[in-house]
N, C-alpha and C. Protein backbone atom coordinates (compact mmCIF):
# COMPACT_ATOMS: atom_id res chain seq x y z
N UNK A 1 0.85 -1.18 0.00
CA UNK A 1 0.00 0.00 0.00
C UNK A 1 0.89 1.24 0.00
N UNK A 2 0.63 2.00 -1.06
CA UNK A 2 1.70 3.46 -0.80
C UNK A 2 1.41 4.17 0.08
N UNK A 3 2.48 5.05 0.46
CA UNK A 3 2.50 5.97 1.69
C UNK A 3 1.51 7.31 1.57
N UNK A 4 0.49 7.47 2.17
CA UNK A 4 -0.48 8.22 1.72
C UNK A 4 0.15 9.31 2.33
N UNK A 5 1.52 9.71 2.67
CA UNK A 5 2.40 11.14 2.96
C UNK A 5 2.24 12.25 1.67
N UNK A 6 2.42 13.00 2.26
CA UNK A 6 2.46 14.35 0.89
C UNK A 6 3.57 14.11 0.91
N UNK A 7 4.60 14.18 -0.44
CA UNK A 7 6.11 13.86 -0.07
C UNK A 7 6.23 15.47 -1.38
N UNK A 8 6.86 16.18 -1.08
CA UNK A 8 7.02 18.07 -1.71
C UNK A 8 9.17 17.59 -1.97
N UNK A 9 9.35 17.87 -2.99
CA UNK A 9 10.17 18.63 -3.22
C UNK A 9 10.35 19.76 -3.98
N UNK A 10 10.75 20.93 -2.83
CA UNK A 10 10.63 22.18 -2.86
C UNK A 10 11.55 22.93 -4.72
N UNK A 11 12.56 21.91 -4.75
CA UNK A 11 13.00 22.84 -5.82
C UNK A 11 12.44 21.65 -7.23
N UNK A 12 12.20 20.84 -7.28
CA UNK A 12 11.43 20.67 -8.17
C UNK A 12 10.18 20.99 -8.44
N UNK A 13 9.35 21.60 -7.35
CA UNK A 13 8.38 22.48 -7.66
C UNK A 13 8.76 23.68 -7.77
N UNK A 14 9.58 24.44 -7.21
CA UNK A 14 9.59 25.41 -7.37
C UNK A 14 10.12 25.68 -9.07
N UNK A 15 10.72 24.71 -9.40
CA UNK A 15 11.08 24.74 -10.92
C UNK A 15 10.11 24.77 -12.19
N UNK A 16 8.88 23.80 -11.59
CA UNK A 16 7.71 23.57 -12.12
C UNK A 16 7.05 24.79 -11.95
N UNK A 17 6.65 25.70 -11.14
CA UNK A 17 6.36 26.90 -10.89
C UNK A 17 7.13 27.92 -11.61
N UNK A 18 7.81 28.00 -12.01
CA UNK A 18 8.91 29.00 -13.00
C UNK A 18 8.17 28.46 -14.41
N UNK A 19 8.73 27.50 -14.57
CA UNK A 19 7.66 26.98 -16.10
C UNK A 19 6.55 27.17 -16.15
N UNK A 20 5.61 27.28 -15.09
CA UNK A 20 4.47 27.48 -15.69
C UNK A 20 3.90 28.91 -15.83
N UNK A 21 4.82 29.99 -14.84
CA UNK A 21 4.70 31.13 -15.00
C UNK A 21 5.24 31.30 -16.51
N UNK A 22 6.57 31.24 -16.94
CA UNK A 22 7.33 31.30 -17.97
C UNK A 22 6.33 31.38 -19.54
N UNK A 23 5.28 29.70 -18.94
CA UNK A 23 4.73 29.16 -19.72
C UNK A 23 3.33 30.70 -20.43
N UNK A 24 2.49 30.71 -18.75
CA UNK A 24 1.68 31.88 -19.35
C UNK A 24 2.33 33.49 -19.84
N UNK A 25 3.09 33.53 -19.52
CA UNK A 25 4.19 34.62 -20.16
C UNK A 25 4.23 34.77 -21.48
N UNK A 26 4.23 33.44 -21.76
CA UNK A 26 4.69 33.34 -23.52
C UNK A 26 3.21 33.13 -24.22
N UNK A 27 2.65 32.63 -23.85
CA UNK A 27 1.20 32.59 -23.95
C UNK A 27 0.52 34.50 -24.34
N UNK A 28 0.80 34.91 -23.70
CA UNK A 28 0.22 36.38 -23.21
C UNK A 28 1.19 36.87 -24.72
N UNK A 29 2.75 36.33 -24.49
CA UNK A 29 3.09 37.20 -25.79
C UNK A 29 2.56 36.66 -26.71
N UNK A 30 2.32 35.66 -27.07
CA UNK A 30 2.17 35.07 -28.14
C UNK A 30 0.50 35.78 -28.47
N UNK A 31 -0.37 35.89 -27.68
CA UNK A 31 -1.79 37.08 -28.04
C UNK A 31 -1.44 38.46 -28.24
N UNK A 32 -0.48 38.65 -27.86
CA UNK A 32 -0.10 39.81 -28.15
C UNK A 32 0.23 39.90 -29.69
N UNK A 33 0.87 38.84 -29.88
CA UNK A 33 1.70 39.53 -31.24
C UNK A 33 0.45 38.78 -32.24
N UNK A 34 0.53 37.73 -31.99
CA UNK A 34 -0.42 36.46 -32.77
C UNK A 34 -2.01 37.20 -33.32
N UNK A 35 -2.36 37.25 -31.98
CA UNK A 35 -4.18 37.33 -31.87
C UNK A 35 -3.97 39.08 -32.63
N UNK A 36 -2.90 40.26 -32.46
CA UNK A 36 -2.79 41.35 -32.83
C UNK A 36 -2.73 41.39 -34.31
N UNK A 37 -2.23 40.59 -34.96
CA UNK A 37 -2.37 39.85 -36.38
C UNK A 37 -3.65 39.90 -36.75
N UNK A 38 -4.07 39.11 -36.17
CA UNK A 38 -5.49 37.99 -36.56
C UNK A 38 -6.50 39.37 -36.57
N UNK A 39 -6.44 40.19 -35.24
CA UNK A 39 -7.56 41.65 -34.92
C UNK A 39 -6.80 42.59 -36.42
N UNK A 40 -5.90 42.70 -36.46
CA UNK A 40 -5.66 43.42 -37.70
C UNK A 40 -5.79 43.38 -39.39
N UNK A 41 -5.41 41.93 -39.44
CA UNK A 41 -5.77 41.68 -40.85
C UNK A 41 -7.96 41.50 -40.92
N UNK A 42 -8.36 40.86 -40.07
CA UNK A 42 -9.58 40.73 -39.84
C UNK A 42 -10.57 42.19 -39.96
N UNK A 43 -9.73 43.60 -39.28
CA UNK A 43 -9.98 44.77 -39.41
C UNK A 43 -10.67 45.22 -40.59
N UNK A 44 -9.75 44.55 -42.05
CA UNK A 44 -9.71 45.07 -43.43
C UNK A 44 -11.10 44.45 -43.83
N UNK A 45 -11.96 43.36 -43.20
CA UNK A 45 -13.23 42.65 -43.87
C UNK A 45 -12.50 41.87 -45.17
N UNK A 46 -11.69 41.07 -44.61
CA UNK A 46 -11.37 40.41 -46.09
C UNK A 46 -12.21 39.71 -46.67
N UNK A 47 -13.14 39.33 -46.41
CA UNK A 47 -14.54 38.70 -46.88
C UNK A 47 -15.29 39.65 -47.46
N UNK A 48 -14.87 40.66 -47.88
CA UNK A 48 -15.93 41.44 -48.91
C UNK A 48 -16.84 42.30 -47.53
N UNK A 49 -17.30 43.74 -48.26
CA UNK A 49 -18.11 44.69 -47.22
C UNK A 49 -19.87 44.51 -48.52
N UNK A 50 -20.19 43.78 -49.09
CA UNK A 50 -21.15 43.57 -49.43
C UNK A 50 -22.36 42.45 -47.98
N UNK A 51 -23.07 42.30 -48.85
CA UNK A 51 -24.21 42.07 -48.19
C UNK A 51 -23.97 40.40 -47.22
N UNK A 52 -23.19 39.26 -48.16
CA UNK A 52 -22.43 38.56 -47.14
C UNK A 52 -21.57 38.70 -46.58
N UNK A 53 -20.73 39.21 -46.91
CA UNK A 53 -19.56 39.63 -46.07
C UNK A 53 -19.69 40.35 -44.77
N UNK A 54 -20.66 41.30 -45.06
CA UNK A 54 -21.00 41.90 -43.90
C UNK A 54 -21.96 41.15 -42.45
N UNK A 55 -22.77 40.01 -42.97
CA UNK A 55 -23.46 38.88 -42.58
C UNK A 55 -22.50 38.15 -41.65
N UNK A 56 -21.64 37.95 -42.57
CA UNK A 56 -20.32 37.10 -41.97
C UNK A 56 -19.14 37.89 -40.61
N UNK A 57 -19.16 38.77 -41.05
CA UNK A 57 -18.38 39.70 -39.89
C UNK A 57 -19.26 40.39 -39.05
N UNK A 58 -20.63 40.04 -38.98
CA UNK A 58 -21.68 40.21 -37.82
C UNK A 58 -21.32 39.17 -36.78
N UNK A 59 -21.21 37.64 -37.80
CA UNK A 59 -21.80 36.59 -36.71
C UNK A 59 -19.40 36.47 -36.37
N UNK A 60 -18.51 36.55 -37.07
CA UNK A 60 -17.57 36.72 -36.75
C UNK A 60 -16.42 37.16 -36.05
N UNK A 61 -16.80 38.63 -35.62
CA UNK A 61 -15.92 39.44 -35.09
C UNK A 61 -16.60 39.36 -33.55
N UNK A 62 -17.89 38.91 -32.94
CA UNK A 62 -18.07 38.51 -31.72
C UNK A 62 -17.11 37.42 -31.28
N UNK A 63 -17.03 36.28 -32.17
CA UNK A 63 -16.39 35.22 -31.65
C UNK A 63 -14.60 35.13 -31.75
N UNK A 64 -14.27 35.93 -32.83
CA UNK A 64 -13.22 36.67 -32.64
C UNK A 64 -12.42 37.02 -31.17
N UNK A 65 -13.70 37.95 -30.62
CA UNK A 65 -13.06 39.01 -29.60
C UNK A 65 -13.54 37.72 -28.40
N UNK A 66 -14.05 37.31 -28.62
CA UNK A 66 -14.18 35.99 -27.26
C UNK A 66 -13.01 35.05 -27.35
N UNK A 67 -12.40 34.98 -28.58
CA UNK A 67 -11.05 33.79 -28.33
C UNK A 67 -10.07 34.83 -28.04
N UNK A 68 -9.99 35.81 -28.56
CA UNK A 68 -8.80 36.52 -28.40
C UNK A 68 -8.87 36.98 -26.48
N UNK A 69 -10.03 37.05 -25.66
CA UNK A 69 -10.10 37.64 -24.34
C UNK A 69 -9.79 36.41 -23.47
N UNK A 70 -10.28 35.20 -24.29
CA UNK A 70 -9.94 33.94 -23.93
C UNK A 70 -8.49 33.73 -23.89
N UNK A 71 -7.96 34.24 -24.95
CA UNK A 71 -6.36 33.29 -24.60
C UNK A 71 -5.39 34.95 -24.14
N UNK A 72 -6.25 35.51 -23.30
CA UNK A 72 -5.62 36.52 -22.70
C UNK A 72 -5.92 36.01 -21.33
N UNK A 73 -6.77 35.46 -21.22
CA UNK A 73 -7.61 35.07 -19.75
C UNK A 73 -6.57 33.69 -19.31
N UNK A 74 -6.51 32.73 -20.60
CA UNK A 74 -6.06 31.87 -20.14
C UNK A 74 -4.48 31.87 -19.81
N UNK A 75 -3.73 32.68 -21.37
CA UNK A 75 -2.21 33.28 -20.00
C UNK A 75 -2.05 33.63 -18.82
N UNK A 76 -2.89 34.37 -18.27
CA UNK A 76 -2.81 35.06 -17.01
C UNK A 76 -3.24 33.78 -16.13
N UNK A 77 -4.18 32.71 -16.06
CA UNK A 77 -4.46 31.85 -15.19
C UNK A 77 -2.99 30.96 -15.13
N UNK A 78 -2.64 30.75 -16.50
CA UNK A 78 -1.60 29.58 -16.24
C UNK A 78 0.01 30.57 -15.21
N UNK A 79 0.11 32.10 -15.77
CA UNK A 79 1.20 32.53 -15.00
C UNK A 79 0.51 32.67 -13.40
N UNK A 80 -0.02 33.03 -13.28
CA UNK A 80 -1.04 33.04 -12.03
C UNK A 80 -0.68 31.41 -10.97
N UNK A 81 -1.00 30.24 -11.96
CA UNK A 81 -0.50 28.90 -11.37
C UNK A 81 0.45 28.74 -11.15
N UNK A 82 1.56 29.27 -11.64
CA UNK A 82 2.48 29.23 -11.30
C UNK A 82 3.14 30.49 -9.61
N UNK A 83 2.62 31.13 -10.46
CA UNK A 83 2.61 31.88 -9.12
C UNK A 83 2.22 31.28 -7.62
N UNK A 84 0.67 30.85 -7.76
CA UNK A 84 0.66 29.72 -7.00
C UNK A 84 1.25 28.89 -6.24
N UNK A 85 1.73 27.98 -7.18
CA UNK A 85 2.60 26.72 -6.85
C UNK A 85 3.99 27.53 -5.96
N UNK A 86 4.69 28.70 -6.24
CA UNK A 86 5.39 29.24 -5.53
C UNK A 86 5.44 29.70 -4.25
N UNK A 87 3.82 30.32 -3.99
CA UNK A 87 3.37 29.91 -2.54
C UNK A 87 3.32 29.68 -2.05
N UNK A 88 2.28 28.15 -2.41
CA UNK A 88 2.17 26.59 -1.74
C UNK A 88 3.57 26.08 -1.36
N UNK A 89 4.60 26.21 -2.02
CA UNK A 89 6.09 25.72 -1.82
C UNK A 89 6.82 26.27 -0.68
N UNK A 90 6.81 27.83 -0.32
CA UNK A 90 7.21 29.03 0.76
C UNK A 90 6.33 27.88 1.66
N UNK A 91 4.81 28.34 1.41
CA UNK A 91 4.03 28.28 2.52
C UNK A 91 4.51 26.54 3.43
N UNK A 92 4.52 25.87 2.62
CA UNK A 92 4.35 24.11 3.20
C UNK A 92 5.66 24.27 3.94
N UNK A 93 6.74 24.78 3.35
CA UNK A 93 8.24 24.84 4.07
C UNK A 93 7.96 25.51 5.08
N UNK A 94 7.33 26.63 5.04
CA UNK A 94 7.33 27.42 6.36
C UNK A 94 6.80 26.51 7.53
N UNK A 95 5.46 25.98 7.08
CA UNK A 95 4.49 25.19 7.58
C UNK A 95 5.68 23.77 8.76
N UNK A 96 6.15 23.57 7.62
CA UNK A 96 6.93 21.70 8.22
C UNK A 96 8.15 22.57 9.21
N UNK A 97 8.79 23.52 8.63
CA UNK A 97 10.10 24.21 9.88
C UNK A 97 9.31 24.67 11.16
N UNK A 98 8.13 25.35 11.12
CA UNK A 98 7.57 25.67 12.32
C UNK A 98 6.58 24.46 13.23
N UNK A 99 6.72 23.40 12.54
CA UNK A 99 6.02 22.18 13.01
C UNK A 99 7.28 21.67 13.69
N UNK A 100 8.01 21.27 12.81
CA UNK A 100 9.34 21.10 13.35
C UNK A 100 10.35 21.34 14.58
N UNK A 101 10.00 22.75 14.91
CA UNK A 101 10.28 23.47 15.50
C UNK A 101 9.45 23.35 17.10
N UNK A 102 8.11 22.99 16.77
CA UNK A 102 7.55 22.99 17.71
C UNK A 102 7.43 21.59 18.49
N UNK A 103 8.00 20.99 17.22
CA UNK A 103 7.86 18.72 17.93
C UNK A 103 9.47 19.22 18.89
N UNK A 104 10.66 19.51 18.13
CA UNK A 104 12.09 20.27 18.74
C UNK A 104 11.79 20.59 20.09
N UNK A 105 11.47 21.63 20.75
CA UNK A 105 10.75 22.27 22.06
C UNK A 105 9.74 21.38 22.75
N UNK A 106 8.93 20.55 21.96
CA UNK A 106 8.25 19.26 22.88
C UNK A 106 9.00 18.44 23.56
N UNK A 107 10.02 18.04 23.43
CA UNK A 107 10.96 16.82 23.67
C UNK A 107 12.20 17.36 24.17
N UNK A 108 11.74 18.73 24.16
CA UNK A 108 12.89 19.49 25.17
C UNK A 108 13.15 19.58 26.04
């Protein structure tokens, strides 16, 4: 039966936490430059300003601006997780040295 212990190592998470900040970082640039493309060439109505075209960039440019807020939303959650996980890592260390600390002084 495995050891149902939390078993943390601090710098392999904390490494994992750098990547995943890193990760939404690049994410965020990548809407930046990417999705700034996509809002710009899309700008021009390359589908024609006639009667479909215009049909088409009714039901289009909503769903547009929902992926593009989307993968702005979703960089920030994944650097955010990471951020997180950097926390949880401080916090649990702090947590086990002051536990530690206090079993130390029990048996004192």
């Amino acid at each position: 039966m495995p050891d149902p212990g939390l078993r943390l190592d601090p710098v392999d998470a904390l490494d994992g936490s750098r990547s995943l900040t890193a990760a939404g970082e690049d994410l965020a640039a990548r809407r930046d430059s990417a999705g700034a493309e996509i809002a710009a060439a899309t700008a021009a109505s390359p589908w024609g300003r006639d009667e479909y075209g215009q049909s088409f960039e009714r039901q289009y440019h909503p769903v547009e601006q929902q992926v593009l807020d989307a993968w702005r939303q979703i960089a920030a959650h994944v650097a955010g997780l990471g951020e997180a996980v950097a926390i949880s890592v401080r916090d649990n260390l702090a947590a086990d040295a002051a536990a530690a600390g206090r079993v130390h002084r029990s048996r004192s």
